[in-house]
N, C-alpha and C. Protein backbone atom coordinates (compact mmCIF):
# COMPACT_ATOMS: atom_id res chain seq x y z
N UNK A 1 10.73 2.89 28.87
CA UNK A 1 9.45 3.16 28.26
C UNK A 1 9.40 2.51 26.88
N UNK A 2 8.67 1.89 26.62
CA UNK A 2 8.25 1.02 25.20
C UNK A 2 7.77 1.61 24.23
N UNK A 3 7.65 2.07 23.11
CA UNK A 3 7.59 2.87 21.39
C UNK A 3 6.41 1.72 21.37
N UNK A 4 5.04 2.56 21.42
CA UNK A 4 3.96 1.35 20.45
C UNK A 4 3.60 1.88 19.23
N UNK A 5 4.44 2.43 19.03
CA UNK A 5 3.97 2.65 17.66
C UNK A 5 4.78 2.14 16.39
N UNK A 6 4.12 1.84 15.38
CA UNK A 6 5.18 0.71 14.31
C UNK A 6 5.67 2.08 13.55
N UNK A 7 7.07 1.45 13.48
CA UNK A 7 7.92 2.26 12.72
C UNK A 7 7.62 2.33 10.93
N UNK A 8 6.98 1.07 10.51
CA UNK A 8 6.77 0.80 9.31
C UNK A 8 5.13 1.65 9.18
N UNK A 9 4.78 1.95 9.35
CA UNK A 9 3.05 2.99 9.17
C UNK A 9 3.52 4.52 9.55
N UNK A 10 3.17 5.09 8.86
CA UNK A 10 3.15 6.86 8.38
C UNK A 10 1.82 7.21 9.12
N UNK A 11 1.85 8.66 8.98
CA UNK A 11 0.72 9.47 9.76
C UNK A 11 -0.37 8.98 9.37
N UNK A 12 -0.83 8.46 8.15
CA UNK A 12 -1.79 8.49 7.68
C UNK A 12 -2.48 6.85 7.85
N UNK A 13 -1.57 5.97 8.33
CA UNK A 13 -1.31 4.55 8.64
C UNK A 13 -0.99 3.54 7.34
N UNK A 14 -0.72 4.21 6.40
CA UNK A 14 0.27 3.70 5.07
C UNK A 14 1.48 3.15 5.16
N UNK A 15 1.61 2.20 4.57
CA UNK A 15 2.97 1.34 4.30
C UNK A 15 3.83 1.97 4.20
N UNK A 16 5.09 1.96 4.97
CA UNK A 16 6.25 3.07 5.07
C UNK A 16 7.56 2.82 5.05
N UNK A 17 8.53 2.53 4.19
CA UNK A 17 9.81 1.88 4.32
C UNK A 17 10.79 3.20 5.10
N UNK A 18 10.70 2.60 6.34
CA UNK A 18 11.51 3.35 7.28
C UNK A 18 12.86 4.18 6.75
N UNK A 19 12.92 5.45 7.03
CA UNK A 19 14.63 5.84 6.99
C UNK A 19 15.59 5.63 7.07
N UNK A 20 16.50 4.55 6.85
CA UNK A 20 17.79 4.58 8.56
C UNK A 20 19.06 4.95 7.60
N UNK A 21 19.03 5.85 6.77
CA UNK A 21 19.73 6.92 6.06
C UNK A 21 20.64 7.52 6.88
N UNK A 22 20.32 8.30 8.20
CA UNK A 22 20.82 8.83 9.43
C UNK A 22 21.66 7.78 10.14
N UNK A 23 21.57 6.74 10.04
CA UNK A 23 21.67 5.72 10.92
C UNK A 23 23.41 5.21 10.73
N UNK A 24 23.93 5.40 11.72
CA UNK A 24 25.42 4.86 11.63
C UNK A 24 25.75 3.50 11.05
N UNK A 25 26.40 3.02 10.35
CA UNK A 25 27.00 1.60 9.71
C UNK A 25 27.90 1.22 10.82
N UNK A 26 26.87 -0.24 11.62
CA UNK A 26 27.31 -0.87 12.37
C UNK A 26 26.82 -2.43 11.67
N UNK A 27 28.33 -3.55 12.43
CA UNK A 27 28.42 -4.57 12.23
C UNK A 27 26.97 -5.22 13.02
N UNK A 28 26.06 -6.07 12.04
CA UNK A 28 24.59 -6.47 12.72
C UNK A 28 24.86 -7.89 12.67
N UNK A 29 24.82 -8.73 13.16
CA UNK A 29 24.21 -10.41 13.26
C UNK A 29 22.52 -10.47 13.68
N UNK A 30 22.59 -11.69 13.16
CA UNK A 30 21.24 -12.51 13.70
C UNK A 30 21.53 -13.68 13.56
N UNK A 31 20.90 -14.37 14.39
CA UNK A 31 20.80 -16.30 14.26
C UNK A 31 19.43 -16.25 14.50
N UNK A 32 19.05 -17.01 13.67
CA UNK A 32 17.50 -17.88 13.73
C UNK A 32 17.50 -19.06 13.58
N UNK A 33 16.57 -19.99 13.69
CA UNK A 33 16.77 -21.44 13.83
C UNK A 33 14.86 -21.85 13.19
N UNK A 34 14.34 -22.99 12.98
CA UNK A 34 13.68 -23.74 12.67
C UNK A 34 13.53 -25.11 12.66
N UNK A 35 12.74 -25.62 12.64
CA UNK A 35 12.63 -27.41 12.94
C UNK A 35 11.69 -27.95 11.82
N UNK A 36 11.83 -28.84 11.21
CA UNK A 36 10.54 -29.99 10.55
C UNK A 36 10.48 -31.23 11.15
N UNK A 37 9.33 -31.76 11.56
CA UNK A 37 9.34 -33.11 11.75
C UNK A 37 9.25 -34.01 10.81
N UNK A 38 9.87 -35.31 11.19
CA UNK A 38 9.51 -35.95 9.62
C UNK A 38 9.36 -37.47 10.43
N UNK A 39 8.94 -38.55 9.43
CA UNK A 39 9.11 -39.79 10.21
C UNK A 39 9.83 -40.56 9.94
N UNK A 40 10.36 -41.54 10.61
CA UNK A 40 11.58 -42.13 10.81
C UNK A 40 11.89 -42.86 9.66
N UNK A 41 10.98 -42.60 8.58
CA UNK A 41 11.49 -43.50 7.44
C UNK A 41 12.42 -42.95 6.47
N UNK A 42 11.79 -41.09 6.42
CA UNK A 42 12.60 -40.12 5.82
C UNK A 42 13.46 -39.70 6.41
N UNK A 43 13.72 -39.67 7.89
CA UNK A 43 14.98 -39.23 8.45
C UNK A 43 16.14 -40.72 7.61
N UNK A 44 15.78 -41.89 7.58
CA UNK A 44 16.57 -42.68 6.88
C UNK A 44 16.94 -42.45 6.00
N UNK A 45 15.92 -42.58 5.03
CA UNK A 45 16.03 -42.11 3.45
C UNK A 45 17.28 -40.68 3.01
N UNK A 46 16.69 -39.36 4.01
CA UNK A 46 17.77 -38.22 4.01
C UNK A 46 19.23 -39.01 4.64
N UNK A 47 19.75 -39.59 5.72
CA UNK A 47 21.13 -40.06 6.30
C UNK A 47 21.44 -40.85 5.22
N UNK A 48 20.79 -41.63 4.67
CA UNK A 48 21.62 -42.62 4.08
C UNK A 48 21.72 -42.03 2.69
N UNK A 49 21.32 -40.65 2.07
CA UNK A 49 21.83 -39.89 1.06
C UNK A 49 20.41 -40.73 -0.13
N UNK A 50 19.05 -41.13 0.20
CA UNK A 50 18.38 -42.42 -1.11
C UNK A 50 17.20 -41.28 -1.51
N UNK A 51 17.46 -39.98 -1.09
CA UNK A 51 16.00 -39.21 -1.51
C UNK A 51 16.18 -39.07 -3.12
N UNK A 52 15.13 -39.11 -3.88
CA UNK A 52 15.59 -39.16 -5.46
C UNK A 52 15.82 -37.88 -5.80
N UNK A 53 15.62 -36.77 -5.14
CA UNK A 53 15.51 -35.64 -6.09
C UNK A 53 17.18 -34.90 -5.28
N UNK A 54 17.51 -35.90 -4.34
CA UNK A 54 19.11 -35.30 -4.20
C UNK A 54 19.43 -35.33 -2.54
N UNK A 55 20.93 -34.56 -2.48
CA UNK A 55 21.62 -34.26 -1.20
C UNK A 55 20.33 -33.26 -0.26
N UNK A 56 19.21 -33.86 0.38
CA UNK A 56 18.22 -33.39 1.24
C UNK A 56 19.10 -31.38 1.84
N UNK A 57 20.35 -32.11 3.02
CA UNK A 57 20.57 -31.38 3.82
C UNK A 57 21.49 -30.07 2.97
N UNK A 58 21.97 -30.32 2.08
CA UNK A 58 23.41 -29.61 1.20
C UNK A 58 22.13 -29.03 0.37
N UNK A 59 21.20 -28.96 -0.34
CA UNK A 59 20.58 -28.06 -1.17
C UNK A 59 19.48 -27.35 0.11
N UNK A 60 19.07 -27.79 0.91
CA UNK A 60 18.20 -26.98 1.93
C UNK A 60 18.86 -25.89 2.61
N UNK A 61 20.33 -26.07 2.78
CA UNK A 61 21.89 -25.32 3.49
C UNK A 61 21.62 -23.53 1.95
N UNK A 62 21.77 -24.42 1.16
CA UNK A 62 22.14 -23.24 -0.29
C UNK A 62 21.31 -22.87 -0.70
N UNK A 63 19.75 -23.83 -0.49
CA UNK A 63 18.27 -22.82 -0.77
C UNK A 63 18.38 -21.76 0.38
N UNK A 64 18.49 -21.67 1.66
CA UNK A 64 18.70 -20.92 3.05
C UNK A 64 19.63 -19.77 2.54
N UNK A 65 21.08 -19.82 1.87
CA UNK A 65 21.83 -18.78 1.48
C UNK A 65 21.06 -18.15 0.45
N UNK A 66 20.24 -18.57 -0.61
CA UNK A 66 19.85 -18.28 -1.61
C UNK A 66 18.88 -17.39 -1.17
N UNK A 67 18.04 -17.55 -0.21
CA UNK A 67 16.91 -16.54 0.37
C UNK A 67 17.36 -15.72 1.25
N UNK A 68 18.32 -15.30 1.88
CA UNK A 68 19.09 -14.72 2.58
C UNK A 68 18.92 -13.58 1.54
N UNK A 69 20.15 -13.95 0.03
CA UNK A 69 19.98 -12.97 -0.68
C UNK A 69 19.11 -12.24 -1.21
N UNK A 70 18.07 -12.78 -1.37
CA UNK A 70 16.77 -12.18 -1.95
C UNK A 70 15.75 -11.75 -0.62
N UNK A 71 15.95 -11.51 0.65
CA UNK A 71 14.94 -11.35 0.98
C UNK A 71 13.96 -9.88 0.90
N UNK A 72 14.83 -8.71 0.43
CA UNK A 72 13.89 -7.55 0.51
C UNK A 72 12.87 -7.16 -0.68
N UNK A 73 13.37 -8.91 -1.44
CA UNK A 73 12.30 -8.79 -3.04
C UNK A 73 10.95 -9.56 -2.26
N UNK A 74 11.25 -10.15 -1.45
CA UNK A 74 10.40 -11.01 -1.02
C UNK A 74 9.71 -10.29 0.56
N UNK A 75 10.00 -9.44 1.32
CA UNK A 75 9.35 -8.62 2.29
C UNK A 75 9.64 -7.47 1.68
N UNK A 76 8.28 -7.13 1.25
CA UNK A 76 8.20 -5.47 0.81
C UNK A 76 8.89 -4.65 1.33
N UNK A 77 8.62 -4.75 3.11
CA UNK A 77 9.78 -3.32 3.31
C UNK A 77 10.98 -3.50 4.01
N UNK A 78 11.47 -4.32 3.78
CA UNK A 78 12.56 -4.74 4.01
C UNK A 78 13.79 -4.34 3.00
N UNK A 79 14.77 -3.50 3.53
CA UNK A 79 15.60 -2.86 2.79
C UNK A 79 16.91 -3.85 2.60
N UNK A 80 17.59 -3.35 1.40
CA UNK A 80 18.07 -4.33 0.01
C UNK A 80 19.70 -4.05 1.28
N UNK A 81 20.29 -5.05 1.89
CA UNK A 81 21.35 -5.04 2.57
C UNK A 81 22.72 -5.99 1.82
N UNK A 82 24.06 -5.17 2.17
CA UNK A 82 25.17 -6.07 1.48
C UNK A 82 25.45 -6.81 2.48
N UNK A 83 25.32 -7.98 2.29
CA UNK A 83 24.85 -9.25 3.30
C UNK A 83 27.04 -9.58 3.50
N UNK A 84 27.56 -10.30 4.40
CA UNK A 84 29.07 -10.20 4.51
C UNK A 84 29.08 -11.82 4.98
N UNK A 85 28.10 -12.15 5.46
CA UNK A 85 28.37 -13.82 6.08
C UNK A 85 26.90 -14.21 5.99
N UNK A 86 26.40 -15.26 4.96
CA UNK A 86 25.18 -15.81 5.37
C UNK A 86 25.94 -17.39 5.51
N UNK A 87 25.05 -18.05 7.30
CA UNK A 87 25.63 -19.37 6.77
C UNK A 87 24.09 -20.15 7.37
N UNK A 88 24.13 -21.39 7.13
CA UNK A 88 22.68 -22.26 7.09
C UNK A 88 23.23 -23.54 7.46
N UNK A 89 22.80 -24.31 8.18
CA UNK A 89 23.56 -25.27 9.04
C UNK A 89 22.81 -26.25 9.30
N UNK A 90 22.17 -27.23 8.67
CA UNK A 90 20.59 -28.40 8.61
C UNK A 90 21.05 -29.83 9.15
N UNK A 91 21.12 -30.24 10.26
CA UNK A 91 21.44 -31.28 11.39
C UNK A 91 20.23 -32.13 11.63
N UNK A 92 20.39 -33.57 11.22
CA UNK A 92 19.17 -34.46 11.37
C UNK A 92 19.23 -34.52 12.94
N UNK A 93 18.63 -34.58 13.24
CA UNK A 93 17.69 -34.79 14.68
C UNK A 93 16.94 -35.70 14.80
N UNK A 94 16.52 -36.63 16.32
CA UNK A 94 15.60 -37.54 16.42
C UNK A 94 13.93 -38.09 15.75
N UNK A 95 13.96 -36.41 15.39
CA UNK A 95 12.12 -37.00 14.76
C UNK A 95 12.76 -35.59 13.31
N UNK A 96 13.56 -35.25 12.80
CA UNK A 96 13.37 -34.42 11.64
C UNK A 96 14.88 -33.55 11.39
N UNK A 97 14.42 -32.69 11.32
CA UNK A 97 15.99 -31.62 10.79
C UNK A 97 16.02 -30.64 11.27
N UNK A 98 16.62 -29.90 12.19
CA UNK A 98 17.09 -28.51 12.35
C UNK A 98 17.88 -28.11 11.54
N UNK A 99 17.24 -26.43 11.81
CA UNK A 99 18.03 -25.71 10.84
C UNK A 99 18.50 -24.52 11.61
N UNK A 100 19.95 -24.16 11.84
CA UNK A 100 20.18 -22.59 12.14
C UNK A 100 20.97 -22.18 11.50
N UNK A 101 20.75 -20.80 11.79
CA UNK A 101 21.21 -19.44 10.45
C UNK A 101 21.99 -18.72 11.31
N UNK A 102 22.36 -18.08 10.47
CA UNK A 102 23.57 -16.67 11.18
C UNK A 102 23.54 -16.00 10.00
N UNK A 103 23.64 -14.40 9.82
CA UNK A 103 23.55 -13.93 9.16
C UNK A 103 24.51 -12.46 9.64
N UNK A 104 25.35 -12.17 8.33
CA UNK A 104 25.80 -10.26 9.15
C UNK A 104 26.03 -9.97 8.44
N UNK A 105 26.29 -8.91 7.97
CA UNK A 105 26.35 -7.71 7.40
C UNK A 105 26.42 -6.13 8.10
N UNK A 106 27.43 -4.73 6.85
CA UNK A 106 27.78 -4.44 7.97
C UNK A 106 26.38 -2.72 7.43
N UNK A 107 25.99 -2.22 8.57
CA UNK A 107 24.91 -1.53 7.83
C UNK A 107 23.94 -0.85 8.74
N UNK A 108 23.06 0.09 8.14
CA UNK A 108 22.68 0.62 8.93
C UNK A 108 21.06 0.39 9.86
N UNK A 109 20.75 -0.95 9.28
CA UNK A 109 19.42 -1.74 10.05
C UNK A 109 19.90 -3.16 9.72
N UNK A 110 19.14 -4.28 10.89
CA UNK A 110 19.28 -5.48 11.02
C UNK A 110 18.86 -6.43 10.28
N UNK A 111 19.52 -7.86 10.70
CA UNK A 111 19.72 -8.39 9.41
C UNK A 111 18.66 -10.00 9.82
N UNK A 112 17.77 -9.48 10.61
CA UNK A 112 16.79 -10.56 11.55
C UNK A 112 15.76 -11.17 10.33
N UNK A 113 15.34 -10.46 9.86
CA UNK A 113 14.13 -10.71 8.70
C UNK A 113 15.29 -11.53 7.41
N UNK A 114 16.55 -11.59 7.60
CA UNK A 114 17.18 -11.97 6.48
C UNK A 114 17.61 -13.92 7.05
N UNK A 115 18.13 -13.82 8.69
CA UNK A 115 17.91 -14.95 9.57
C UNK A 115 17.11 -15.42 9.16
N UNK A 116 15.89 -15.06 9.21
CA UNK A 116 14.54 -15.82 9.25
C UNK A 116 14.34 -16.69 7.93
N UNK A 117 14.33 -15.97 7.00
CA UNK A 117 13.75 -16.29 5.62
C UNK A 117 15.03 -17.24 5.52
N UNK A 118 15.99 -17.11 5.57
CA UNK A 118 16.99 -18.23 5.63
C UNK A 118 16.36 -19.46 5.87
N UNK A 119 16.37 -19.03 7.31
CA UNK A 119 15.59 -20.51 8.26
C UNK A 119 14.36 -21.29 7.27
N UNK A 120 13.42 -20.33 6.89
CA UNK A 120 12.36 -20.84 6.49
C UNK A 120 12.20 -21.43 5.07
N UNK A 121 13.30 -20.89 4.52
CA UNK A 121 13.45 -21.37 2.93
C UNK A 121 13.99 -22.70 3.08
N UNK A 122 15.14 -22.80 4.13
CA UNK A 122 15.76 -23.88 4.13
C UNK A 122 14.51 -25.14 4.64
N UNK A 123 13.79 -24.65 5.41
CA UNK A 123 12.41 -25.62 5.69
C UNK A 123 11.52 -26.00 4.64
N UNK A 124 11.41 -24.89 3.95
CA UNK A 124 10.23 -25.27 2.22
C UNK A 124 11.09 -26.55 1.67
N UNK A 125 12.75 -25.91 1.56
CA UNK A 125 13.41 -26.68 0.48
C UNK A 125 13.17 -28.19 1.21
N UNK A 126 12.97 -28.59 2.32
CA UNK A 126 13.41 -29.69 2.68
C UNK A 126 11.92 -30.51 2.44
N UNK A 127 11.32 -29.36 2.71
CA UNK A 127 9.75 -30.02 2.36
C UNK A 127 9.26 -30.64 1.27
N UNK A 128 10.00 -29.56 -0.10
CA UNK A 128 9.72 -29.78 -1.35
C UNK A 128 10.44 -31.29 -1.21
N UNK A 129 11.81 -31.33 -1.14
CA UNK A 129 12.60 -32.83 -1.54
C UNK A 129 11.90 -34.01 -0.89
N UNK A 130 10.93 -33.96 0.15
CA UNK A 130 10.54 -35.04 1.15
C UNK A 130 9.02 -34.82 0.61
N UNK A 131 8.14 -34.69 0.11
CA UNK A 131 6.71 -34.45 0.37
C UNK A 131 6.48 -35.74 -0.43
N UNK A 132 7.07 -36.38 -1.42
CA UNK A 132 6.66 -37.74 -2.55
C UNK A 132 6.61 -38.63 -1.24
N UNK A 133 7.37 -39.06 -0.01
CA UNK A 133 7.23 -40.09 0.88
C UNK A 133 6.77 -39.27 2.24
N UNK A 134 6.75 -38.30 2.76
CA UNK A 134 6.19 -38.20 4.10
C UNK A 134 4.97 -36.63 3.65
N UNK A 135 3.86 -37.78 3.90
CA UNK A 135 2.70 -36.57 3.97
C UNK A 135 2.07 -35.62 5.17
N UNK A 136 3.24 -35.86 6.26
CA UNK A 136 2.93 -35.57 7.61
C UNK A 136 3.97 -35.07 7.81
N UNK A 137 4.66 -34.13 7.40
CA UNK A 137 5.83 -33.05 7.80
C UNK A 137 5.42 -31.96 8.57
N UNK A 138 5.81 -31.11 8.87
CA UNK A 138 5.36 -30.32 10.32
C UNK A 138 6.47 -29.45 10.61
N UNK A 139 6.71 -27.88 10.11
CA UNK A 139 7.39 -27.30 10.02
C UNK A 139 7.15 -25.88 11.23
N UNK A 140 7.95 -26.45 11.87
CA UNK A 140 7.84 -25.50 13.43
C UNK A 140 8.55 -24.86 14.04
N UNK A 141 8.63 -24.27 15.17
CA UNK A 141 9.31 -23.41 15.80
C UNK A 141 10.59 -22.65 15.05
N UNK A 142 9.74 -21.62 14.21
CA UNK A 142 10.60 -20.54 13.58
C UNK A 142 10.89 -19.50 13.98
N UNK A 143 11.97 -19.01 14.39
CA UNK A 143 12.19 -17.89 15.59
C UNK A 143 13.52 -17.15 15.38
N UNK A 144 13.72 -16.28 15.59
CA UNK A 144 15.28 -15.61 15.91
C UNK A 144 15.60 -15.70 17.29
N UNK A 145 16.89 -15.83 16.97
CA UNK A 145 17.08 -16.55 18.35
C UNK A 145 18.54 -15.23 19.05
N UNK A 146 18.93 -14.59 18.14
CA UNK A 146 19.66 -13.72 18.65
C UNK A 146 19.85 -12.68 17.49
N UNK A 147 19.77 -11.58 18.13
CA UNK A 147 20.54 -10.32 17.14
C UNK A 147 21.12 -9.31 17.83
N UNK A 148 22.18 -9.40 17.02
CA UNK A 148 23.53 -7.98 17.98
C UNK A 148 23.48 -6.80 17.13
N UNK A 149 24.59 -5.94 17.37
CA UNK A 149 24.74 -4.87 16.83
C UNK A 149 26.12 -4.32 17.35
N UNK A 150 27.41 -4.07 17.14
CA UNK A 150 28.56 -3.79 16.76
C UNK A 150 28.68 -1.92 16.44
N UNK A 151 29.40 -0.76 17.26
CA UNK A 151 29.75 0.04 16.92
C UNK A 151 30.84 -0.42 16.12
N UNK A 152 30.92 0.35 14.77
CA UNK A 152 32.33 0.08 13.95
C UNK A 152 33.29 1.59 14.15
């Protein structure tokens, strides 16, 4: 049977940062992933290391860890987690860059919304370094792609 009701809205249908106080400290993962397209002039420009404002794939990797850490300043109700492994992983590809995340920590809610913003920061960052030569970037399929959960 399926819960339709959002855990984040109160009786009254107010913004509600859930409990999970009660909630046992178990080991959580997530992987999420993301894509940009770019055109074949900037996929050059990024391989051959000539973008001016720097290492494209190595600061998009550490902008991705960097939002990992911050994400419950940045989703309101998203609770403040001691994060144990964030990693960010940005692989040129035929038309642009993938990006996947993994994320864990050990705790008592998941660490999916922390995947994500990973993924997606690491997409801004790549955007910001590329937007002076490609005005046709295209930042897509942002998704989680797995999340576990671990009795400890």
């Amino acid at each position: 049977m399926t819960n339709n009701k959002f855990s984040h809205i109160d009786e009254e249908g107010k913004a509600n940062m859930v409990d999970v106080g009660h909630k046992p400290q178990q080991i959580r993962e997530a992987k999420a992933s993301g894509k940009i397209k770019l055109s074949s002039n900037t996929i050059e420009l990024i391989r051959d290391n000539n973008m001016k404002k720097g290492d494209v794939l190595t600061i998009a990797e550490i902008a991705g860890i960097q939002a990992t850490k911050q994400t419950s300043k940045l989703i309101p109700l998203c609770h403040t987690l001691m994060i144990t492994k964030a990693e960010v992983k940005c692989k040129l590809i035929d038309d642009g860059v993938q990006v996947n995340t993994r994320v864990k920590c050990i705790g008592q809610t998941g660490v999916e919304m922390e995947a994500l913003t990973a993924a997606s920061v690491a997409l801004l960052s790549i955007y910001d370094m590329c937007k002076a030569v490609d005005k046709d970037m295209i930042m897509e399929l942002i998704k989680l792609d797995e999340k576990t959960k671990v009795d400890i």
